[in-house]
PDB file of N, CA and C in Angstrom:
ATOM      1  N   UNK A   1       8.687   2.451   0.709  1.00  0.00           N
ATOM      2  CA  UNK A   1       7.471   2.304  -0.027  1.00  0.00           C
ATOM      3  C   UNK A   1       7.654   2.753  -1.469  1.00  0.00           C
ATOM      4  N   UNK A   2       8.404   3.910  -1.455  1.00  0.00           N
ATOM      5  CA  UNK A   2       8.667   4.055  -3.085  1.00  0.00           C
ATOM      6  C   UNK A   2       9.465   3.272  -4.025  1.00  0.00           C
ATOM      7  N   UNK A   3      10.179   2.193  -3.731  1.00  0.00           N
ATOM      8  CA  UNK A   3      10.558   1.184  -4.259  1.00  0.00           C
ATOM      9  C   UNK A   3       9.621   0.147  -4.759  1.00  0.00           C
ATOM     10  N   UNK A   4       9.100   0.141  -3.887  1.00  0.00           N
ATOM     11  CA  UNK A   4       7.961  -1.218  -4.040  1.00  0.00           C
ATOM     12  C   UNK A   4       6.709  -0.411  -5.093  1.00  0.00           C
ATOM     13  N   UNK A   5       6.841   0.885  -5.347  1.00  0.00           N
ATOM     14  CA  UNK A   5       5.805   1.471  -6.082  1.00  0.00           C
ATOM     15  C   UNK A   5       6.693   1.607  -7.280  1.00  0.00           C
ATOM     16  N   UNK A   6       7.678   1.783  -7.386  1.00  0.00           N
ATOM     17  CA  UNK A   6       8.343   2.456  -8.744  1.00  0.00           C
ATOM     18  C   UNK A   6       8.242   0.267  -9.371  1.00  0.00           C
ATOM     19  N   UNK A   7       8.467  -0.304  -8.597  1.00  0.00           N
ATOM     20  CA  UNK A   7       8.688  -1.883  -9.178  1.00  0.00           C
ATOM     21  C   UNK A   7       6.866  -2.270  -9.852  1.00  0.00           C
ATOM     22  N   UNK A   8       6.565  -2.001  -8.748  1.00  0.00           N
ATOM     23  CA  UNK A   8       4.810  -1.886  -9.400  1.00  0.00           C
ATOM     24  C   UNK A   8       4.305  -1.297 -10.435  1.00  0.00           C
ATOM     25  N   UNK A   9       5.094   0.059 -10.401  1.00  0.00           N
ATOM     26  CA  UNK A   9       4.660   0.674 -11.646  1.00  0.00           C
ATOM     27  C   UNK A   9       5.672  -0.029 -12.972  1.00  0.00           C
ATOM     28  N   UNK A  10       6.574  -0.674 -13.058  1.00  0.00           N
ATOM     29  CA  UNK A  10       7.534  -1.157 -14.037  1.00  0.00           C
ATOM     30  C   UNK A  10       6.820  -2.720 -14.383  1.00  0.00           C
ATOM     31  N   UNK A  11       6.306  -3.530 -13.492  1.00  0.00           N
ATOM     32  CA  UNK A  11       6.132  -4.762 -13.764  1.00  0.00           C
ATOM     33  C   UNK A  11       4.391  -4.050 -14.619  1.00  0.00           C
ATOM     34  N   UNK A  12       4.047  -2.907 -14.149  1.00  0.00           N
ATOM     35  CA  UNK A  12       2.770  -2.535 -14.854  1.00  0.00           C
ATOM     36  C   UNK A  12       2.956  -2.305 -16.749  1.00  0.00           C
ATOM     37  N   UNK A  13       4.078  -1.563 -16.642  1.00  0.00           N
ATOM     38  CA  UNK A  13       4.134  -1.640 -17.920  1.00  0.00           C
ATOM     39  C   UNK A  13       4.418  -2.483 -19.007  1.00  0.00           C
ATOM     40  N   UNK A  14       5.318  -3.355 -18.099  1.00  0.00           N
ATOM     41  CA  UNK A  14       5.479  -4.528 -18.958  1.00  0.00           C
ATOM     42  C   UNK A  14       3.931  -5.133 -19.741  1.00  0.00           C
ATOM     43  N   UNK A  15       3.333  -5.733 -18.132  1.00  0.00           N
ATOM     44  CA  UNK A  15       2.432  -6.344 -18.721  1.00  0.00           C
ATOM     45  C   UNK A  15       1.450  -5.366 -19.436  1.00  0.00           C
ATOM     46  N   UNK A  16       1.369  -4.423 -19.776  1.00  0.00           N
ATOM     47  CA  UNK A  16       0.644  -3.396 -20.668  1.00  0.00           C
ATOM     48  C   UNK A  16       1.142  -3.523 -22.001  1.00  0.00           C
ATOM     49  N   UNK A  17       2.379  -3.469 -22.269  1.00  0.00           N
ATOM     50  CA  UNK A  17       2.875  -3.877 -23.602  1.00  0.00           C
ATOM     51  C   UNK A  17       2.613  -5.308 -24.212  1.00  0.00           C
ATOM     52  N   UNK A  18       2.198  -6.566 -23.188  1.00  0.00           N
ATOM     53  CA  UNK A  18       1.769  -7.527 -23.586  1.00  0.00           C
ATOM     54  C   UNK A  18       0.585  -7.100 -23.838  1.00  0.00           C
ATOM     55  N   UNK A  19      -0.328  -6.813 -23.092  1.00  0.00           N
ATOM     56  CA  UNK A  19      -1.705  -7.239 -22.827  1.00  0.00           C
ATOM     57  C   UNK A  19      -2.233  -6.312 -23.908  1.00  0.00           C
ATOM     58  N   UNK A  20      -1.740  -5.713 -24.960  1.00  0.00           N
ATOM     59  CA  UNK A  20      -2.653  -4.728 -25.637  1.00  0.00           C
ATOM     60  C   UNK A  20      -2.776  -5.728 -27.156  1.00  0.00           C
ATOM     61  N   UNK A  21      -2.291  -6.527 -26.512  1.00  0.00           N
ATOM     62  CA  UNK A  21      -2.144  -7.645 -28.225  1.00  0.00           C
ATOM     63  C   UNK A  21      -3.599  -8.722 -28.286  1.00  0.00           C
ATOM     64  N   UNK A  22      -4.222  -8.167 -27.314  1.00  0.00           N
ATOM     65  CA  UNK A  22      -5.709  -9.157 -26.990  1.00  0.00           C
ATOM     66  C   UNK A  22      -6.670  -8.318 -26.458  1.00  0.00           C
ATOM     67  N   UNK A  23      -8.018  -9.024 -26.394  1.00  0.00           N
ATOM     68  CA  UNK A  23      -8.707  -8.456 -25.286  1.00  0.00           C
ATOM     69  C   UNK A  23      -8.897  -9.621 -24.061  1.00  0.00           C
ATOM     70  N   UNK A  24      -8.425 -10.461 -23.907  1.00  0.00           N
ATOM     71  CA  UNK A  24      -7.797 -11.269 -22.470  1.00  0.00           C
ATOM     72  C   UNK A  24      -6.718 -10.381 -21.803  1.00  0.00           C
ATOM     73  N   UNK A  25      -5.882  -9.825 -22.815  1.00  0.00           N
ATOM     74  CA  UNK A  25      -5.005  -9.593 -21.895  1.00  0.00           C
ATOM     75  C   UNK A  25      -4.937  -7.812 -21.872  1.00  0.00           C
ATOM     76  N   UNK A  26      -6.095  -6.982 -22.479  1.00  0.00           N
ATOM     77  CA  UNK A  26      -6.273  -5.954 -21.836  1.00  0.00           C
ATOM     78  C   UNK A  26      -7.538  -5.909 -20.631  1.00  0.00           C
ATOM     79  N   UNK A  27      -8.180  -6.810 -20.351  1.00  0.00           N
ATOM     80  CA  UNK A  27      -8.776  -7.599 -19.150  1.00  0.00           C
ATOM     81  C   UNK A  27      -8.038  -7.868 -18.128  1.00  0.00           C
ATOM     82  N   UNK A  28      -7.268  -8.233 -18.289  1.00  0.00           N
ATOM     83  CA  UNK A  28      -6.349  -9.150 -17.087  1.00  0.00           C
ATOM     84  C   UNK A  28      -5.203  -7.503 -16.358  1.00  0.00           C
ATOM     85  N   UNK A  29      -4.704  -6.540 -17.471  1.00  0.00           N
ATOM     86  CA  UNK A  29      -4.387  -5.608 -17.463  1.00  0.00           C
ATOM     87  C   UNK A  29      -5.179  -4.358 -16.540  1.00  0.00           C
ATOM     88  N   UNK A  30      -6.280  -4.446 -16.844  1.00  0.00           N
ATOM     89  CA  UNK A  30      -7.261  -3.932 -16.118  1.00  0.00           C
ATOM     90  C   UNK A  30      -7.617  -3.869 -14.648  1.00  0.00           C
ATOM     91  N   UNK A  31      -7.623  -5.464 -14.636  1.00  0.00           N
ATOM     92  CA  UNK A  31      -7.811  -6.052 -13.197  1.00  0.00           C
ATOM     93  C   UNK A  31      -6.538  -5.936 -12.258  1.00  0.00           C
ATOM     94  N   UNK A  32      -5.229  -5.548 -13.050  1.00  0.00           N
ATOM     95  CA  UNK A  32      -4.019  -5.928 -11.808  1.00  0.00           C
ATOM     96  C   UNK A  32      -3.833  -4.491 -11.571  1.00  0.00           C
ATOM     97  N   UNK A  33      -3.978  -3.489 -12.730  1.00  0.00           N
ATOM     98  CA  UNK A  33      -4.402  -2.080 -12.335  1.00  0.00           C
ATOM     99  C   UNK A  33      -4.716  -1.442 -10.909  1.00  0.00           C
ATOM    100  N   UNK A  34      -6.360  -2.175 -11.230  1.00  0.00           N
ATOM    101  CA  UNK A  34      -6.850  -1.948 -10.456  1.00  0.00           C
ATOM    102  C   UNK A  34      -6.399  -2.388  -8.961  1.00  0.00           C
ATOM    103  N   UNK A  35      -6.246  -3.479  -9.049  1.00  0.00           N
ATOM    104  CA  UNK A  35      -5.512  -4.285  -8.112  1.00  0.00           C
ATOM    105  C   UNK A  35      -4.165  -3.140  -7.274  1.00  0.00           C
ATOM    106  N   UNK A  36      -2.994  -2.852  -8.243  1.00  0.00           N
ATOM    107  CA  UNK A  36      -2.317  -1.994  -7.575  1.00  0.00           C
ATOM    108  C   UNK A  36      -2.579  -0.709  -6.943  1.00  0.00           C
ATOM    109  N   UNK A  37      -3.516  -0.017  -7.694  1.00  0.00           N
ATOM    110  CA  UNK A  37      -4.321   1.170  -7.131  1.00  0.00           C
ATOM    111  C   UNK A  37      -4.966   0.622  -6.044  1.00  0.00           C
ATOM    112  N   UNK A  38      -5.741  -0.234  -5.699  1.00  0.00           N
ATOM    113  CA  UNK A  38      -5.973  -0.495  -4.340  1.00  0.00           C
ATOM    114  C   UNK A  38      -5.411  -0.399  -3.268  1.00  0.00           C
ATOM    115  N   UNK A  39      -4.250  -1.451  -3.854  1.00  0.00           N
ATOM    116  CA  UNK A  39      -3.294  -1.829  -2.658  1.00  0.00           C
ATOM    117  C   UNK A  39      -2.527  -0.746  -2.009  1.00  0.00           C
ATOM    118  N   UNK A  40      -2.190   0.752  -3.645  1.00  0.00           N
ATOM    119  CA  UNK A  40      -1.454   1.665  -3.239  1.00  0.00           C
ATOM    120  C   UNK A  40      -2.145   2.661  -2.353  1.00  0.00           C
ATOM    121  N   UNK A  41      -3.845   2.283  -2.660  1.00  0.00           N
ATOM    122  CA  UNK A  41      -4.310   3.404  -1.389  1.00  0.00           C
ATOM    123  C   UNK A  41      -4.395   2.926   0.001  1.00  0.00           C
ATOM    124  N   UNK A  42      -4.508   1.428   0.456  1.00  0.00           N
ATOM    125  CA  UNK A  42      -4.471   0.708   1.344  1.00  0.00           C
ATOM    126  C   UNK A  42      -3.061   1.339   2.001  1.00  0.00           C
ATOM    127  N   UNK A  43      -1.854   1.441   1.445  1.00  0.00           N
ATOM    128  CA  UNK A  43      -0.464   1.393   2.412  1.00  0.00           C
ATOM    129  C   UNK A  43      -0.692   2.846   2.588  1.00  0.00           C
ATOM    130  N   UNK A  44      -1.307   3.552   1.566  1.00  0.00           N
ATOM    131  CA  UNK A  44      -1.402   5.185   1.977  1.00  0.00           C
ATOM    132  C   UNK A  44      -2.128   5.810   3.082  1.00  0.00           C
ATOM    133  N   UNK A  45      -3.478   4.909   3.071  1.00  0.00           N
ATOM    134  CA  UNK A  45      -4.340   4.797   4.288  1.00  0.00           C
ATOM    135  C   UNK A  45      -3.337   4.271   5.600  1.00  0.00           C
ATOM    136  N   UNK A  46      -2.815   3.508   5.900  1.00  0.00           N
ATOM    137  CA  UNK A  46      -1.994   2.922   6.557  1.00  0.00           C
ATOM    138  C   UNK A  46      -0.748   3.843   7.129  1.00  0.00           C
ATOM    139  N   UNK A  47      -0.110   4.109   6.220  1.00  0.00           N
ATOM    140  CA  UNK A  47       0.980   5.355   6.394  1.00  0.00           C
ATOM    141  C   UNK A  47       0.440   6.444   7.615  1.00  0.00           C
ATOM    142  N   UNK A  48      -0.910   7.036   6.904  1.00  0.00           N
ATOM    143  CA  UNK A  48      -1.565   8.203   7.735  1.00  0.00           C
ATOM    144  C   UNK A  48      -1.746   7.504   8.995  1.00  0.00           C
ATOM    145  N   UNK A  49      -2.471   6.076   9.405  1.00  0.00           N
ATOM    146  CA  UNK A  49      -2.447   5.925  10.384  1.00  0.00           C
ATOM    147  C   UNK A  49      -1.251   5.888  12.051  1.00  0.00           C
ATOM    148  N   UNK A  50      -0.441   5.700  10.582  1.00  0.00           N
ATOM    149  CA  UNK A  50       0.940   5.538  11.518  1.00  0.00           C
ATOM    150  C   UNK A  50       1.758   6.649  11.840  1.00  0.00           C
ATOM    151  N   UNK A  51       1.186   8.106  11.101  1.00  0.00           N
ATOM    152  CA  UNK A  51       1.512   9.111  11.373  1.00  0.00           C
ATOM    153  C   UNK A  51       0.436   9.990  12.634  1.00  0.00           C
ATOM    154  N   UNK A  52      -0.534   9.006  12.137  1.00  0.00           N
ATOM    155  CA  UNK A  52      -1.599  10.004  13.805  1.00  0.00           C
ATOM    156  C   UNK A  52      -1.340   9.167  15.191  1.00  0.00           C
ATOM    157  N   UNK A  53      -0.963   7.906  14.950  1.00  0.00           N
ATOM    158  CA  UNK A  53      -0.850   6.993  15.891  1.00  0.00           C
ATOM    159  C   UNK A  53       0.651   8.032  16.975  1.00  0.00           C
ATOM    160  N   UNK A  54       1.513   8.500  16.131  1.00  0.00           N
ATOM    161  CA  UNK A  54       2.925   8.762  16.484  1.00  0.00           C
ATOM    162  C   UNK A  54       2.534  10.325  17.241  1.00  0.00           C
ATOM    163  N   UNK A  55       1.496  11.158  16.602  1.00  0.00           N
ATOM    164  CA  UNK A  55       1.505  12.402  16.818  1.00  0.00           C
ATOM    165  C   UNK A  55       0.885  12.074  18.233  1.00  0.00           C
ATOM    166  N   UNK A  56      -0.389  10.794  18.510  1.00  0.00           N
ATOM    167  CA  UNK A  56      -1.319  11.217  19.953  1.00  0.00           C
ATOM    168  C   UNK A  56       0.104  10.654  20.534  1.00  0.00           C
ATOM    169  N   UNK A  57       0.849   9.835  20.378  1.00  0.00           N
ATOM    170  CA  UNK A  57       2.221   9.358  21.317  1.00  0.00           C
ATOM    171  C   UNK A  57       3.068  10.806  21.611  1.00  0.00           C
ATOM    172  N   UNK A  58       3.041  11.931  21.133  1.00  0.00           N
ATOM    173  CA  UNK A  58       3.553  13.076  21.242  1.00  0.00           C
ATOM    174  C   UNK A  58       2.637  14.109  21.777  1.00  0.00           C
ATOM    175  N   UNK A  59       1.516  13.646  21.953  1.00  0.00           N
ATOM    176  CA  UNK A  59       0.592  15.100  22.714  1.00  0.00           C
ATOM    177  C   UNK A  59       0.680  14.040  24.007  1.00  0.00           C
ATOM    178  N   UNK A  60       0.592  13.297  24.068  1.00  0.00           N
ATOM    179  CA  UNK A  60       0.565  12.330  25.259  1.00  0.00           C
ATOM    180  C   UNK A  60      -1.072  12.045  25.235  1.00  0.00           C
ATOM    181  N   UNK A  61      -1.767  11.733  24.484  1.00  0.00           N
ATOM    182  CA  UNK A  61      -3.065  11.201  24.196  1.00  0.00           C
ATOM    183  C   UNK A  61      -3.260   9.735  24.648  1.00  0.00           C
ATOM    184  N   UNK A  62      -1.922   8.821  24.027  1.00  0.00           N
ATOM    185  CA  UNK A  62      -1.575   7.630  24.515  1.00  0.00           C
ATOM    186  C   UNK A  62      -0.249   7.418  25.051  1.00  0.00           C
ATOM    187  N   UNK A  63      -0.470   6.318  25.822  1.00  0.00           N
ATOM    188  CA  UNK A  63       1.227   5.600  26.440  1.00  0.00           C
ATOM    189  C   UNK A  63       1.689   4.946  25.390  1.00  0.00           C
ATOM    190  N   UNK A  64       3.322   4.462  25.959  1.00  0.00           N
ATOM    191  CA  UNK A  64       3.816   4.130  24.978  1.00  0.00           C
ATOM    192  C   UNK A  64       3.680   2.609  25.002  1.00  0.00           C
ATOM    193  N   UNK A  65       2.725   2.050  25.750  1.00  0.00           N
ATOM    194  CA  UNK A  65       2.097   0.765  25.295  1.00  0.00           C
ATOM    195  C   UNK A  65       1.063   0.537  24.325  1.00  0.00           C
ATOM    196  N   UNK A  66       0.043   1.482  24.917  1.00  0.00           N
ATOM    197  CA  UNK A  66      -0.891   1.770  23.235  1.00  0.00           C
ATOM    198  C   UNK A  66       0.101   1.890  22.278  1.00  0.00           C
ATOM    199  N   UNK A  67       0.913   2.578  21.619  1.00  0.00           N
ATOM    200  CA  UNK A  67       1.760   3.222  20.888  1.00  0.00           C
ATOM    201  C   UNK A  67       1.985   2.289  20.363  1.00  0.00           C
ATOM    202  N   UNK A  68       2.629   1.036  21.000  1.00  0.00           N
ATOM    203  CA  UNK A  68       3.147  -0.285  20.319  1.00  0.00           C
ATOM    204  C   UNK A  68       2.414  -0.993  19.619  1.00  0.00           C
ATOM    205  N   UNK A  69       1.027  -1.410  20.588  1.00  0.00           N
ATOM    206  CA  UNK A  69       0.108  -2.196  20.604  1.00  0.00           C
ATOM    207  C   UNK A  69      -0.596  -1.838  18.859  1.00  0.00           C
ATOM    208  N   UNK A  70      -0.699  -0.595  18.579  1.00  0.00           N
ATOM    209  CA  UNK A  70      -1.043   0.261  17.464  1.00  0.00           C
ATOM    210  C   UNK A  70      -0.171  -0.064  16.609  1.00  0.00           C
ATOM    211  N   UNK A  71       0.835   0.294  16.285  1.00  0.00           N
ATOM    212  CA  UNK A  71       2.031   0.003  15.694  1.00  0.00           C
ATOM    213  C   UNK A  71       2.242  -1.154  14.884  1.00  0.00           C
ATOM    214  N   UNK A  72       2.255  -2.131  15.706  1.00  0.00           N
ATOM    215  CA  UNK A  72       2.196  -4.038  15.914  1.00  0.00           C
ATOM    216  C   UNK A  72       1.149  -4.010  15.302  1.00  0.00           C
ATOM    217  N   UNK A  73      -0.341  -3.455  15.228  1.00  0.00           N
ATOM    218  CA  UNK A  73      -1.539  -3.663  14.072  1.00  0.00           C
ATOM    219  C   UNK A  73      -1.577  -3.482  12.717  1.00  0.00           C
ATOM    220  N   UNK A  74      -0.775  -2.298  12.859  1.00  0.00           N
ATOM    221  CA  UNK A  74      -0.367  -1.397  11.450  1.00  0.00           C
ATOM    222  C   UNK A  74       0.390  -2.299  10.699  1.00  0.00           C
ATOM    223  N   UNK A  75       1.040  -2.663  11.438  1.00  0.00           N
ATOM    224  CA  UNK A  75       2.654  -3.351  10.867  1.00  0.00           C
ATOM    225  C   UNK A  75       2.008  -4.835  10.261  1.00  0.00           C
ATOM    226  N   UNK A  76       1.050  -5.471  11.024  1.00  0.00           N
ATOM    227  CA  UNK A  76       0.581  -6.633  11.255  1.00  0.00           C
ATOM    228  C   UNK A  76      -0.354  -6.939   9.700  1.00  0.00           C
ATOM    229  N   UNK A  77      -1.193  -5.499   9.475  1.00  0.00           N
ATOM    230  CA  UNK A  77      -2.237  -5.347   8.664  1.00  0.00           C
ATOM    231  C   UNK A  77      -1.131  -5.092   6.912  1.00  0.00           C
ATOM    232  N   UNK A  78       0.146  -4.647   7.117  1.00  0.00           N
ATOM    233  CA  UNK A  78       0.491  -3.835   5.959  1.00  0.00           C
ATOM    234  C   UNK A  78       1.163  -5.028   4.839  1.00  0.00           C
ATOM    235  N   UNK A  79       0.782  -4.640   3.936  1.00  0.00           N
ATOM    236  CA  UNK A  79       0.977  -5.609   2.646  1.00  0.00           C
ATOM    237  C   UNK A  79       2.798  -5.952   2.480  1.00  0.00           C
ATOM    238  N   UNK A  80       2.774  -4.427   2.765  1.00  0.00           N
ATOM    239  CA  UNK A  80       4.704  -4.186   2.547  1.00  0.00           C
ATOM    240  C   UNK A  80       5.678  -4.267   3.720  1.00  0.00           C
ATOM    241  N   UNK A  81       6.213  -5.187   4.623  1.00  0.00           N
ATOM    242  CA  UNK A  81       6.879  -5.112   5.325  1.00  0.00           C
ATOM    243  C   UNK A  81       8.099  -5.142   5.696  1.00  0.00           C
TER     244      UNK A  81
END
């Protein structure tokens, strides 16, 4: 995941060094911003899930079919695979 964030944050700056030459393109700058901050709390949200999913698989809360079944959602739902 920190790859795909350090590339996010690099393709960010680029287009920041364009986009300050307008106000289209400190707009458009704005919006993909935002856009990555979303997405980066989405995989973060996601992460945690996949860390509580693993812990009830270790108290024995769930089997290790839930476990999968969970897993396979996470995996299913995540932007970065």
């Amino acid at each position: 995941m920190s790859k795909t964030l350090a590339m996010t944050a690099i393709v960010a700056c680029a287009i920041a060094l364009g986009g300050c030459e307008s106000s289209g393109g400190s707009a458009i700058l704005g919006g993909l911003g935002g856009a990555a901050a979303g997405a980066g709390g989405y995989e973060y949200h996601l992460n945690n899930q996949k860390t509580r999913v693993e812990e009830d698989l270790k108290q024995g809360k769930i089997d290790r079919r839930e476990y999968e079944i969970r897993m396979d959602q996470i995996a299913r739902d995540s932007l970065i695979q």
